[in-house]
N, C-alpha and C. Protein backbone atom coordinates (compact mmCIF):
# COMPACT_ATOMS: atom_id res chain seq x y z
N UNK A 1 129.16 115.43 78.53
CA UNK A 1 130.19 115.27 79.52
C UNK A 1 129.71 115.72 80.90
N UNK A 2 129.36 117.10 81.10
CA UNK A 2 128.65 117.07 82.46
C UNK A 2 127.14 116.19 82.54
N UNK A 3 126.81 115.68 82.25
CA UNK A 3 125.28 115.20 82.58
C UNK A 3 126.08 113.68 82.91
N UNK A 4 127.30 113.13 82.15
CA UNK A 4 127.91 111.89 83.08
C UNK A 4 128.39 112.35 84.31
N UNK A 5 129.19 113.25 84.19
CA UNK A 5 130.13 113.81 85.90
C UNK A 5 129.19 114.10 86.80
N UNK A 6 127.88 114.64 86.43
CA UNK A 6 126.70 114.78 87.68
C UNK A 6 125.87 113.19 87.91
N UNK A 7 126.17 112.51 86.93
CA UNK A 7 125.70 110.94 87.69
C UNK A 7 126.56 110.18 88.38
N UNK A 8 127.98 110.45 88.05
CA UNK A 8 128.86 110.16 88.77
C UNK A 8 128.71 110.44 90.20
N UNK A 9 128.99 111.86 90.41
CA UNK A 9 128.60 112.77 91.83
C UNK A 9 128.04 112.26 92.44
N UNK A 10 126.48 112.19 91.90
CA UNK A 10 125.06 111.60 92.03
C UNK A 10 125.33 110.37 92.63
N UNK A 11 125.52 109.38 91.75
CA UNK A 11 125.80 107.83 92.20
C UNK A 11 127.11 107.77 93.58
N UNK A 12 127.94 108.39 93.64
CA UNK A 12 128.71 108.12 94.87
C UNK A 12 128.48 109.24 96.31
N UNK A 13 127.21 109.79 95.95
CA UNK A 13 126.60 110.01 96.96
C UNK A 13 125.43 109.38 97.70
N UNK A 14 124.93 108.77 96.55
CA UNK A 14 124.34 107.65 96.54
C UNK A 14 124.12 106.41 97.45
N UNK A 15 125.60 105.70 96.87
CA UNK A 15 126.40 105.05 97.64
C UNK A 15 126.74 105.73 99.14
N UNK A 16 127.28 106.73 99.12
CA UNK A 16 127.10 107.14 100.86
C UNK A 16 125.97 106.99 101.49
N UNK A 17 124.89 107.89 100.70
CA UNK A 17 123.26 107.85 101.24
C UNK A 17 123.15 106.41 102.09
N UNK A 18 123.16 105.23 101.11
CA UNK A 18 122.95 103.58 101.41
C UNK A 18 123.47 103.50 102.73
N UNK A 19 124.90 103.71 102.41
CA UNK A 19 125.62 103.30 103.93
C UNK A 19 125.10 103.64 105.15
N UNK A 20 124.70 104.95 104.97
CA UNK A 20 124.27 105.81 105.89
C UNK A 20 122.82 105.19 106.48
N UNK A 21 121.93 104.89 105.26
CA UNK A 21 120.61 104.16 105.98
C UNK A 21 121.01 103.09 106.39
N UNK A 22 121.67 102.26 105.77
CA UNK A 22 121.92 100.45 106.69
C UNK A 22 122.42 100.68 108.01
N UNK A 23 123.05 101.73 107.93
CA UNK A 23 123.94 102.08 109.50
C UNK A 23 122.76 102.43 110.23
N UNK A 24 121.78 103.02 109.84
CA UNK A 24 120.75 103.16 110.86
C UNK A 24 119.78 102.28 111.25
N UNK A 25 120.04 101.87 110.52
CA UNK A 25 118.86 99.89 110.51
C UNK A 25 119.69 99.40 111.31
N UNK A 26 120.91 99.36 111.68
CA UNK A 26 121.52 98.44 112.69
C UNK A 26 121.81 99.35 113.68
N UNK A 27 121.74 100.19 113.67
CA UNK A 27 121.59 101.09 115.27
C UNK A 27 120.65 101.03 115.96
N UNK A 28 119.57 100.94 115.08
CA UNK A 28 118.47 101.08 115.87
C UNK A 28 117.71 99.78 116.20
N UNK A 29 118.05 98.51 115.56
CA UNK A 29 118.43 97.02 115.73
C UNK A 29 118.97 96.87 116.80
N UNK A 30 120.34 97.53 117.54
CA UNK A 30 120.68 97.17 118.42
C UNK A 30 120.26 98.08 119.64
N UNK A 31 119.28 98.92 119.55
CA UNK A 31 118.60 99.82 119.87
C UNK A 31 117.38 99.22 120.75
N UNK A 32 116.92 98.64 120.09
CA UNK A 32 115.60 97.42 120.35
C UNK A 32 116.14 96.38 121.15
N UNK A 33 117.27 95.92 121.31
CA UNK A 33 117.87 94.80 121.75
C UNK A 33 118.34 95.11 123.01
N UNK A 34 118.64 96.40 122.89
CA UNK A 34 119.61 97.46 124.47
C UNK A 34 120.52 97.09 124.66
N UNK A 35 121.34 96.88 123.21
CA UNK A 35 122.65 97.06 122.99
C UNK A 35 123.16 98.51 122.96
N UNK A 36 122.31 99.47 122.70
CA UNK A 36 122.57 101.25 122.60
C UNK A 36 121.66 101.73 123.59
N UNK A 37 121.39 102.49 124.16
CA UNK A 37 120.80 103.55 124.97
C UNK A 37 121.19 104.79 124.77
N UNK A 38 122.17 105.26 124.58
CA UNK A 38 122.59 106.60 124.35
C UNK A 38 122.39 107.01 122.65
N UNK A 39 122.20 107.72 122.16
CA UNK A 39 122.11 108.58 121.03
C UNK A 39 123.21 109.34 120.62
N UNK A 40 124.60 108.80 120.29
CA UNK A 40 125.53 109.48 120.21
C UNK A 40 125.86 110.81 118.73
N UNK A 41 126.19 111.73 118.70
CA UNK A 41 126.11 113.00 117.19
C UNK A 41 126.35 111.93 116.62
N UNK A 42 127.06 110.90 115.64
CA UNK A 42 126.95 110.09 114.91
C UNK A 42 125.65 109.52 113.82
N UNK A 43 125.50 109.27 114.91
CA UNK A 43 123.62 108.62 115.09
C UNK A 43 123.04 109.12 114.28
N UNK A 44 122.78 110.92 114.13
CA UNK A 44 121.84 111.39 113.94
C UNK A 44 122.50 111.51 112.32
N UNK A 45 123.91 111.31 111.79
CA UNK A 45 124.42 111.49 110.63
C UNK A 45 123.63 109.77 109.71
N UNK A 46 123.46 108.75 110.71
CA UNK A 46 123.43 107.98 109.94
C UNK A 46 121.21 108.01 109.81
N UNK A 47 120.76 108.41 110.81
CA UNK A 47 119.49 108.36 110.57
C UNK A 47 118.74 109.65 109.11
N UNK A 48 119.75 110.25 108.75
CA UNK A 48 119.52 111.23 107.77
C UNK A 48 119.98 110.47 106.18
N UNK A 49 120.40 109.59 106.55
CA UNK A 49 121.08 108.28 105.06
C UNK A 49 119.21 108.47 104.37
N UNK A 50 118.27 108.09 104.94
CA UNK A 50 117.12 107.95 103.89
C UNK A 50 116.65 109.33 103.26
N UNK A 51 116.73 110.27 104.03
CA UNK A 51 116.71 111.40 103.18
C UNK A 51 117.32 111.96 101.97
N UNK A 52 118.89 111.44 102.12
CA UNK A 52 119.65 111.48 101.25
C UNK A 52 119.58 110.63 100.17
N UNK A 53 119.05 109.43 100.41
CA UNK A 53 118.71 108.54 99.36
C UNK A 53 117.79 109.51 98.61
N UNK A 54 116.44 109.91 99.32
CA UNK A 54 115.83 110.64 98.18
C UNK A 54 116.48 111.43 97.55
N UNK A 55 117.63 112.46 98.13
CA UNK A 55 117.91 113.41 97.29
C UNK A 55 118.71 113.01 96.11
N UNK A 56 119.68 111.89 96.58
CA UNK A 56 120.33 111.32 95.31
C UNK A 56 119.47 110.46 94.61
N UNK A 57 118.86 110.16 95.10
CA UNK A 57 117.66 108.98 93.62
C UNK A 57 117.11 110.37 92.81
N UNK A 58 116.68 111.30 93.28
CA UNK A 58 115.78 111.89 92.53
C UNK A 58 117.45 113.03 91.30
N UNK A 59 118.55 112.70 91.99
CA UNK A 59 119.62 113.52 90.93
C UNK A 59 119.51 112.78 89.85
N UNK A 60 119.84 111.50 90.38
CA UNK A 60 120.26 109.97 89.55
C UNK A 60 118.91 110.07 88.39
N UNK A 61 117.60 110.51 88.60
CA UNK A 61 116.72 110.23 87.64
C UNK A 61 116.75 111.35 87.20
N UNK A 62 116.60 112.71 87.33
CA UNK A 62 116.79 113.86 86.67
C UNK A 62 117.90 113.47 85.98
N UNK A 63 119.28 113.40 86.42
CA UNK A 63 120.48 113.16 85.07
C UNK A 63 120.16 111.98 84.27
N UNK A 64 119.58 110.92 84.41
CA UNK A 64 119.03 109.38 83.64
C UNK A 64 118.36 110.29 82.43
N UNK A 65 117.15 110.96 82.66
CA UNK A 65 116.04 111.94 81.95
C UNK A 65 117.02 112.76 81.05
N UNK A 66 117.76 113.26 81.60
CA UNK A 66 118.92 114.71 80.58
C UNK A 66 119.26 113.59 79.61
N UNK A 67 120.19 112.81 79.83
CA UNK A 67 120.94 112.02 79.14
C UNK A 67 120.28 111.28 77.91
N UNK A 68 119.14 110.62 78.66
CA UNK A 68 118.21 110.23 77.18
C UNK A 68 117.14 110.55 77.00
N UNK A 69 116.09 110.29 76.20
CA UNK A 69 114.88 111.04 76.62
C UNK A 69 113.96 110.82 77.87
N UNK A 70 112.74 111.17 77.85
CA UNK A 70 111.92 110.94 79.05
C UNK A 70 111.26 109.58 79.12
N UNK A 71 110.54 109.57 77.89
CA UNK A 71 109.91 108.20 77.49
C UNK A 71 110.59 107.18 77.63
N UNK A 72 111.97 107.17 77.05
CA UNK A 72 113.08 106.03 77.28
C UNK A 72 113.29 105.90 78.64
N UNK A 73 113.75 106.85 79.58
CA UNK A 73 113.94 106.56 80.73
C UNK A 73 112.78 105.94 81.93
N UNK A 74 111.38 106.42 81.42
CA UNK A 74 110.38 105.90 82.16
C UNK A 74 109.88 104.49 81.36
N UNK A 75 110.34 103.97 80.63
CA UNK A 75 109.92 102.71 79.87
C UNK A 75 111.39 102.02 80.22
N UNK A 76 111.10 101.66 81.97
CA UNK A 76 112.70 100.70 82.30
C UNK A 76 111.87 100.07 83.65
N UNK A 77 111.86 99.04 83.61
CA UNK A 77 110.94 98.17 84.48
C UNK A 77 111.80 98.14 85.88
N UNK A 78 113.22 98.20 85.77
CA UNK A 78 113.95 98.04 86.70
C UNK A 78 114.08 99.59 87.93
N UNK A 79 113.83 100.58 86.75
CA UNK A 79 113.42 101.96 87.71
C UNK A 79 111.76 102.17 88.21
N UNK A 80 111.37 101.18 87.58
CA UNK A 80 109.63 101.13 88.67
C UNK A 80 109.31 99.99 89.65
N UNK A 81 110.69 99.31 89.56
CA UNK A 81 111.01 98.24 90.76
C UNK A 81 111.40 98.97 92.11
N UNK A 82 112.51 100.14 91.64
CA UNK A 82 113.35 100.75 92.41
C UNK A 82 112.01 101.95 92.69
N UNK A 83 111.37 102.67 92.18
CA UNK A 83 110.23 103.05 92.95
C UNK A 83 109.16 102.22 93.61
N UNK A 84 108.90 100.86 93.33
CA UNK A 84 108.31 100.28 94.04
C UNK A 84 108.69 100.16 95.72
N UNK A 85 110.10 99.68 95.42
CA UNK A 85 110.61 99.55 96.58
C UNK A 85 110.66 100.75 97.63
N UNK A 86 111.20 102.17 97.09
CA UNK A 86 111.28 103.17 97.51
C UNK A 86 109.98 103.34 98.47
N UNK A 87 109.13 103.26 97.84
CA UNK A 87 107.47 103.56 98.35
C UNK A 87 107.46 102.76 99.48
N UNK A 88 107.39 101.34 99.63
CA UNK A 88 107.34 100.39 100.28
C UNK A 88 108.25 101.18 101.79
N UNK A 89 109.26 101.07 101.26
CA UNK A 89 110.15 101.33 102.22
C UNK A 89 110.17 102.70 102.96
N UNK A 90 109.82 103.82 102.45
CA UNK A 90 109.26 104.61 103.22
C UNK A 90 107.99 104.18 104.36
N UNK A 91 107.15 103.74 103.94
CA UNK A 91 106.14 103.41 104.38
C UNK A 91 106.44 102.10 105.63
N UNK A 92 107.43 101.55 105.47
CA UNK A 92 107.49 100.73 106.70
C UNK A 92 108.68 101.27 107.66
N UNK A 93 109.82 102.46 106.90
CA UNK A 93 110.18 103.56 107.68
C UNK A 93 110.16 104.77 108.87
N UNK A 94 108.35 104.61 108.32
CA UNK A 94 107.61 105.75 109.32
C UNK A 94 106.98 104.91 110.00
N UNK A 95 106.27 103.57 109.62
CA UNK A 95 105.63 102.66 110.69
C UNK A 95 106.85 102.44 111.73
N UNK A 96 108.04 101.83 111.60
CA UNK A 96 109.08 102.02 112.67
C UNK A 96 109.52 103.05 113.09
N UNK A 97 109.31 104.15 112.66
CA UNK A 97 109.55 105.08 113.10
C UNK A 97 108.31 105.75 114.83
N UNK A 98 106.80 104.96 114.14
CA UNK A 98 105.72 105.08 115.05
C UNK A 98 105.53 104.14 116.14
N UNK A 99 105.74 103.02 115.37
CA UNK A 99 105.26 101.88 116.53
C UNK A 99 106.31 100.73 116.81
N UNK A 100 107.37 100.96 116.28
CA UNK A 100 108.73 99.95 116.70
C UNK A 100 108.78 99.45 118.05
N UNK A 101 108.70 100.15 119.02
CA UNK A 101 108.68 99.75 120.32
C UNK A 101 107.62 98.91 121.23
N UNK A 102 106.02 99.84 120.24
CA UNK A 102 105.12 99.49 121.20
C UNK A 102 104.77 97.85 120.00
N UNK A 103 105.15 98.04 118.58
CA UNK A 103 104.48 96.80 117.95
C UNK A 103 104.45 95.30 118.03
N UNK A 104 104.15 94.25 117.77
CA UNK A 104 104.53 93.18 118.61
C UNK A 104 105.24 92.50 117.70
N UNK A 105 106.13 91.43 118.25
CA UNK A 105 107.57 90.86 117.48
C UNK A 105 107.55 90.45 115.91
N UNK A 106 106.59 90.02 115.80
CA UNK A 106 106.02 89.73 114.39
C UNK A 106 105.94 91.01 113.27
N UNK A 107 105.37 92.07 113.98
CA UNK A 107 105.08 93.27 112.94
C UNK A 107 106.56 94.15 113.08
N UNK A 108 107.26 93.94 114.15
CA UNK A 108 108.52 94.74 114.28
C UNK A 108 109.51 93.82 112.93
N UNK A 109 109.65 92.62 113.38
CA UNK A 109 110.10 91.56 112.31
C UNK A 109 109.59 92.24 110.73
N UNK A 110 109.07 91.82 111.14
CA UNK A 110 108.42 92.27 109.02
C UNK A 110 109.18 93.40 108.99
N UNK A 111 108.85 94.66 109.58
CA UNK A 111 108.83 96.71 109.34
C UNK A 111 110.39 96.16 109.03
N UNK A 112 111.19 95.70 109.73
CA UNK A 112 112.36 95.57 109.61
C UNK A 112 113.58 94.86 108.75
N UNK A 113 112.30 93.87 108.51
CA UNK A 113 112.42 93.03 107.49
C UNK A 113 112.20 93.57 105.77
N UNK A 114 111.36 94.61 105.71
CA UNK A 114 110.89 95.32 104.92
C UNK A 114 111.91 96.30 104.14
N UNK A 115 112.43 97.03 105.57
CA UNK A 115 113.45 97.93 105.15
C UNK A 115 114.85 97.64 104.95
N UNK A 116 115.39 96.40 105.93
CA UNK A 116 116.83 96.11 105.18
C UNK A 116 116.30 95.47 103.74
N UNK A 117 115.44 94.48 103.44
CA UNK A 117 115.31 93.90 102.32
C UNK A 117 115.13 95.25 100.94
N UNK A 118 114.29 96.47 101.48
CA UNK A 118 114.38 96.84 99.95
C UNK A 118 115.98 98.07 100.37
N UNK A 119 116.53 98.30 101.06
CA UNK A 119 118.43 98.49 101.15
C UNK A 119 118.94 97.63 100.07
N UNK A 120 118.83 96.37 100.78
CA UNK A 120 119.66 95.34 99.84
C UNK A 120 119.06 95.03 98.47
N UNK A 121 117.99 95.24 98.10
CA UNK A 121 117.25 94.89 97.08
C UNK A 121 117.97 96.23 96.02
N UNK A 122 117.58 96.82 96.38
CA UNK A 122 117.78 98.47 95.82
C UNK A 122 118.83 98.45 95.62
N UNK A 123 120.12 98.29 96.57
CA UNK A 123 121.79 98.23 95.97
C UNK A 123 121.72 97.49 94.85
N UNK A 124 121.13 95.95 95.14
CA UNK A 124 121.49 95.14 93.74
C UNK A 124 121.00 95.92 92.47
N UNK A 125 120.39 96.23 92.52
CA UNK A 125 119.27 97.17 91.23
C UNK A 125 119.95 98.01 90.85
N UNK A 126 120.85 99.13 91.83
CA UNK A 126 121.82 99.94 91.57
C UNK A 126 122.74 99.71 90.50
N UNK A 127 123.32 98.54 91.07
CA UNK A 127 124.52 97.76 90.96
C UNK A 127 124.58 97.08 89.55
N UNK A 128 123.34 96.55 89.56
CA UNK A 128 123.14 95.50 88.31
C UNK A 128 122.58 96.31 86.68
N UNK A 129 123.62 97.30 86.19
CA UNK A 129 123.12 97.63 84.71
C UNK A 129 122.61 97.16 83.91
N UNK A 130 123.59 96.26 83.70
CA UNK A 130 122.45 94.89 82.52
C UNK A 130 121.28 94.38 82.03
N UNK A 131 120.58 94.96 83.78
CA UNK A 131 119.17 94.44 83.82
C UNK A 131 118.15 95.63 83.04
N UNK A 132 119.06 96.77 83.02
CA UNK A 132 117.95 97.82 82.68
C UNK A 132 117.17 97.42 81.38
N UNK A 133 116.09 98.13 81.00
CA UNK A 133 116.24 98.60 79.56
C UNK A 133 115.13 97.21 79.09
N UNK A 134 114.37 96.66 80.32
CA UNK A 134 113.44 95.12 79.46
C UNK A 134 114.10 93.75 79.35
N UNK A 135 115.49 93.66 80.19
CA UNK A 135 116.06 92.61 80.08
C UNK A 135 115.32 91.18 80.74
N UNK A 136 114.69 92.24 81.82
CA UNK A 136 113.17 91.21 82.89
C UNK A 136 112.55 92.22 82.55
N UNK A 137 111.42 91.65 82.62
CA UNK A 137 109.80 92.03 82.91
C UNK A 137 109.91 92.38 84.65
N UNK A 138 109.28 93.52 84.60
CA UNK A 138 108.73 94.42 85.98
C UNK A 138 108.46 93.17 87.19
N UNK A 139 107.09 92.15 86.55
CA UNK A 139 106.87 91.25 87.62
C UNK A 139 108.33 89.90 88.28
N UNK A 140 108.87 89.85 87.57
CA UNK A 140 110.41 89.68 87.85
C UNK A 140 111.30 89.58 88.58
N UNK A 141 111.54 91.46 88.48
CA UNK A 141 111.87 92.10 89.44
C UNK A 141 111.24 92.33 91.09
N UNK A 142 110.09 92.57 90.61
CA UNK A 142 108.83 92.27 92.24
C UNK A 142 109.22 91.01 92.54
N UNK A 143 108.98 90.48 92.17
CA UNK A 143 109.62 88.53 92.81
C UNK A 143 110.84 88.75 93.12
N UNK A 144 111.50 89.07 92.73
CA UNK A 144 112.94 88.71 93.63
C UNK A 144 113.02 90.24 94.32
N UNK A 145 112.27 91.07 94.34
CA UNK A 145 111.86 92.02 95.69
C UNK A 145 111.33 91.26 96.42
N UNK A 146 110.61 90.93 96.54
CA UNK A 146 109.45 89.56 97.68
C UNK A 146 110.38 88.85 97.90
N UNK A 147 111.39 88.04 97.19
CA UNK A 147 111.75 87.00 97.83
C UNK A 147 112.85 87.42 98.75
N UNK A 148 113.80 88.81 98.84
CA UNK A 148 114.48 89.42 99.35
C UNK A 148 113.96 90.18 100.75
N UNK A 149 112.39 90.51 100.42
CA UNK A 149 111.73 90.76 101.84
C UNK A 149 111.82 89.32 102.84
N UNK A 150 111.28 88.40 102.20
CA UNK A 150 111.27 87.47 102.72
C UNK A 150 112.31 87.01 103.69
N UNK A 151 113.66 86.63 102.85
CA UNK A 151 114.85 86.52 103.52
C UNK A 151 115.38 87.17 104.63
N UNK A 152 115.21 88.27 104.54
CA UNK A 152 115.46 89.47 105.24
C UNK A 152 114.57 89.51 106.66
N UNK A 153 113.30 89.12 106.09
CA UNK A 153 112.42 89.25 107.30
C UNK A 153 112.96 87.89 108.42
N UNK A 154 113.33 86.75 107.68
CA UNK A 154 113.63 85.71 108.94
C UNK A 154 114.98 86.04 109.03
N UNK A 155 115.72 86.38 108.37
CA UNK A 155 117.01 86.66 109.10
C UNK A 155 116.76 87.82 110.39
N UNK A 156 115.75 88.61 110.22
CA UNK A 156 115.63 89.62 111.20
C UNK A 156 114.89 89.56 112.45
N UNK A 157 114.35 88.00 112.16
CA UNK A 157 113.45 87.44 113.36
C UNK A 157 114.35 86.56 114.18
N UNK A 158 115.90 86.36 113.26
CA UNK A 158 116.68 85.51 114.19
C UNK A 158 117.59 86.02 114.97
N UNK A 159 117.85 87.51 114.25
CA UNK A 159 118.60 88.49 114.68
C UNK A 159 117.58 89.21 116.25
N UNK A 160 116.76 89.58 116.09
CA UNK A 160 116.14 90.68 117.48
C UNK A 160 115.51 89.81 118.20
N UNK A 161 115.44 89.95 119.32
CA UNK A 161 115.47 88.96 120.31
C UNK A 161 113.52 88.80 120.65
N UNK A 162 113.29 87.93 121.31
CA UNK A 162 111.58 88.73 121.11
C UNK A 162 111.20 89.55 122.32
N UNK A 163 110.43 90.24 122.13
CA UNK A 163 109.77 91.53 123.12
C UNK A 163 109.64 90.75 124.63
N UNK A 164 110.09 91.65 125.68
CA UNK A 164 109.84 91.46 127.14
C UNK A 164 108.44 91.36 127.21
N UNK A 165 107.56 90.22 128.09
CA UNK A 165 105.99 90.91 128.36
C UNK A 165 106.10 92.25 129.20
N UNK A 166 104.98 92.53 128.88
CA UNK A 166 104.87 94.33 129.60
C UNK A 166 104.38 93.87 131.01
């Protein structure tokens, strides 16, 4: 009974965490665009959403682990999708975090493209139980990660406007 009520917890903090990062993908979207200039206390609640994702992914897999064994829980193709993505998405997190401004429209496109796609990728994964447990094969799941970068990336090239010359 408690090892469900702490995934519960877990999972609808979770769910906040998410909100909290997409809200910052579009702040800082309209950020790039100079739709924002100011940095309002808000801001800084929603740029802390990816941190929180880690802290709730890593509850969500500690209570996954309590609940059944270890082996069972690491033999689920759909939670090494959701670390795939995780990784990924850090990693094009801190590249926008470094070179968003100075990078050129193409590599800003992708970084951005990168990170709403594994948001949205990752909710569905959340979202979608069914799939756990070998229902797909791992490579699968990577494909319709890719094809969700993909999407994401031209929707995000139609969305930000392209770079001023310097």
């Amino acid at each position: 009974m408690t090892g469900k009520l702490i995934v519960v917890l877990a999972a609808f903090y979770h769910v906040m965490a998410t909100v909290a990062a997409m809200m910052a993908i579009f702040h800082f979207a309209r950020a790039l665009r100079g739709e924002e200039n100011s940095h309002p206390f808000w801001r800084h609640v929603f740029n802390w959403g990816e941190t929180h994702l880690w802290i709730s992914g890593a509850i969500l897999i500690g209570a996954g682990i309590y609940l059944s064994s270890l082996a069972e829980y690491l033999n689920n193709p759909k939670l090494w999708t959701k670390v795939s993505l995780v990784v990924l998405w850090a990693a094009a997190s801190y590249a926008i975090r470094r070179s968003s401004r100075s990078a050129s429209a193409t590599r800003r496109n992708l970084l951005f493209g990168i990170s709403s796609g594994s948001l949205l990728y990752g909710t569905f994964l959340g979202v979608a139980k069914p799939l756990a447990y070998g229902i797909l094969p791992f490579p699968w799941f990577l494909a319709g990660f890719v094809a969700t970068i993909v999407l994401c990336t031209l929707g995000v090239s139609r969305i930000l406007p392209p770079l001023a010359p310097a």
